[in-house]
Protein backbone atom coordinates (compact mmCIF):
# COMPACT_ATOMS: atom_id res chain seq x y z
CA UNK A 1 184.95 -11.64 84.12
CA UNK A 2 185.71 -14.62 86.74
CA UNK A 3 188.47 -12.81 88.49
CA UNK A 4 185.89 -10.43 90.18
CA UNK A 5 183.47 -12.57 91.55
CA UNK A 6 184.21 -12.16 95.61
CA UNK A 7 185.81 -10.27 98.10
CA UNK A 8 189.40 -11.15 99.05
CA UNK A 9 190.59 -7.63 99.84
CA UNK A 10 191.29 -7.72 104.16
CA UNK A 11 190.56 -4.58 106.17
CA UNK A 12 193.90 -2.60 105.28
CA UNK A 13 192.80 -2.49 101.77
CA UNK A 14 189.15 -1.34 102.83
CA UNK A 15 190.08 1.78 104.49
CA UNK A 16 190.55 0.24 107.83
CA UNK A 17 188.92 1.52 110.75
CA UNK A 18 192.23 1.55 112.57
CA UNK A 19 193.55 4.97 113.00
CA UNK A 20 196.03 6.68 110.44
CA UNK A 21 199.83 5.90 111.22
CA UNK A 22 200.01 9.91 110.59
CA UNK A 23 198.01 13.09 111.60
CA UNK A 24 196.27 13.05 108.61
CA UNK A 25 193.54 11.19 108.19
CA UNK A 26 192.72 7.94 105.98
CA UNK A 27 191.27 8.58 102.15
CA UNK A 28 188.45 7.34 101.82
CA UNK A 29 187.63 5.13 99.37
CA UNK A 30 185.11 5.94 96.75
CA UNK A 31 183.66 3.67 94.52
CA UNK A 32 181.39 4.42 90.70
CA UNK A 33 180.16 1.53 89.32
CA UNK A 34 178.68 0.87 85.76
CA UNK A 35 175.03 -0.61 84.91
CA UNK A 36 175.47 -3.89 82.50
CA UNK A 37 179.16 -3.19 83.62
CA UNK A 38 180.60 -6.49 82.15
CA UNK A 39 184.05 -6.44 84.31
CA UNK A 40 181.55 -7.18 87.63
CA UNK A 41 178.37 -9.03 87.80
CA UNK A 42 175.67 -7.29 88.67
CA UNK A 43 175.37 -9.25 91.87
CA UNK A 44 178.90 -9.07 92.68
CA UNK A 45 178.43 -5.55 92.69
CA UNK A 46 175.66 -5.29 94.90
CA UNK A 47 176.59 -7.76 97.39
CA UNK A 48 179.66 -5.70 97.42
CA UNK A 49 178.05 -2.40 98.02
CA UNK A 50 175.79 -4.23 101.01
CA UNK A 51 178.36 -6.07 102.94
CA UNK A 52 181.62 -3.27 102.36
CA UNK A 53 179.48 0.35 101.84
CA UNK A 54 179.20 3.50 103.96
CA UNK A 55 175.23 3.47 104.63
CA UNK A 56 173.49 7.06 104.49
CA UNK A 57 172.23 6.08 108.42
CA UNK A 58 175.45 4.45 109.48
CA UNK A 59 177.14 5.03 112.74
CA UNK A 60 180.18 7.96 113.38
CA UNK A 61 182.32 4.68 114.20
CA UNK A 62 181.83 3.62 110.68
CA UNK A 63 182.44 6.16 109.09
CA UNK A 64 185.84 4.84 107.24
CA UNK A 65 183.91 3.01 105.05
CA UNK A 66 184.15 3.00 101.55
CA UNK A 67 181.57 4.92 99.76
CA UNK A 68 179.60 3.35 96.78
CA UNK A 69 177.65 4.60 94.47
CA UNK A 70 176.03 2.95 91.11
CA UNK A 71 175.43 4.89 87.91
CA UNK A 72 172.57 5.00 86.65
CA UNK A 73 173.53 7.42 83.21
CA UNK A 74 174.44 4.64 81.21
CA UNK A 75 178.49 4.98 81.15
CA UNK A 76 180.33 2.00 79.88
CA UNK A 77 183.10 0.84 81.90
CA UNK A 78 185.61 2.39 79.19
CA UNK A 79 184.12 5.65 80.01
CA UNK A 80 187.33 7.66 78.71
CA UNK A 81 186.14 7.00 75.32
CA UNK A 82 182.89 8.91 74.94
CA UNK A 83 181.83 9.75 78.70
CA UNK A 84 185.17 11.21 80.28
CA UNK A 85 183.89 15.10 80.92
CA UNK A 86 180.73 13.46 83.38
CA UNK A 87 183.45 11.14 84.83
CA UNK A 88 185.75 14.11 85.62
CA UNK A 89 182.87 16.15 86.76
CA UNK A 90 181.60 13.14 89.24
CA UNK A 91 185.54 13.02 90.58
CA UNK A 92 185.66 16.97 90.86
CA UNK A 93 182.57 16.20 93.15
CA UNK A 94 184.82 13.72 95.41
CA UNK A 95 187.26 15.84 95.58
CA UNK A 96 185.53 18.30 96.63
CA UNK A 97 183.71 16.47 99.30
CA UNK A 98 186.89 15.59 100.57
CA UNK A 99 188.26 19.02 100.68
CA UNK A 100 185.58 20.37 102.74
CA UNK A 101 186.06 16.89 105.22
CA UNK A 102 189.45 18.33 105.14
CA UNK A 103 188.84 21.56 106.39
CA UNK A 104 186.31 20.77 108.19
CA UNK A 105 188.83 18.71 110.38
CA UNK A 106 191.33 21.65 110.43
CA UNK A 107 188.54 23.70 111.65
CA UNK A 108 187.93 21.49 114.55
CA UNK A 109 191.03 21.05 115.26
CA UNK A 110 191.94 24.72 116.00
């Protein structure tokens, strides 16, 4: 597809690494891409995921950053077809990582 082919979204978009306007803290954005996915080249994908990506040895002050991950299990990009119980078991994992964040912040907090 043409229409994906380079990064136009600004900071707000990205997660920012201004603070939150509330006492809650930003979501942070997760990202599952496809193998062979034919919506985003391949390269487009990967430049994406090293120039916009939480790294595994990045800094506390970065660590808004969207997190990225490729799939490697084979599921087409209309995954709600065939592949929708892994997808909703791989979100049930972010949501559960952000739940513990969550309380892990309340925890602190108190």
């Amino acid at each position: 597809m043409l229409s994906i082919t380079t990064d136009a979204w600004d900071d707000e978009v990205w997660g920012a690494a201004h603070p939150s306007p509330t006492s809650h803290p930003r979501a942070q954005l997760r990202f599952l891409f496809g193998t062979g996915d034919h919506w985003v080249a391949e390269e487009t994908r990967d430049d994406l995921i090293r120039t916009r990506a939480l790294k595994q040895d990045s800094e506390a002050d970065e660590a808004w950053k969207p997190k990225m991950e490729v799939n490697e299990e084979g599921w087409p990009h209309a995954f709600c077809i065939r592949h929708s119980i892994p997808v909703a078991e791989k979100v049930a994992e972010y949501v559960r990582d952000t739940i513990r964040g969550d309380k892990q912040d309340v925890d602190q907090q108190n």
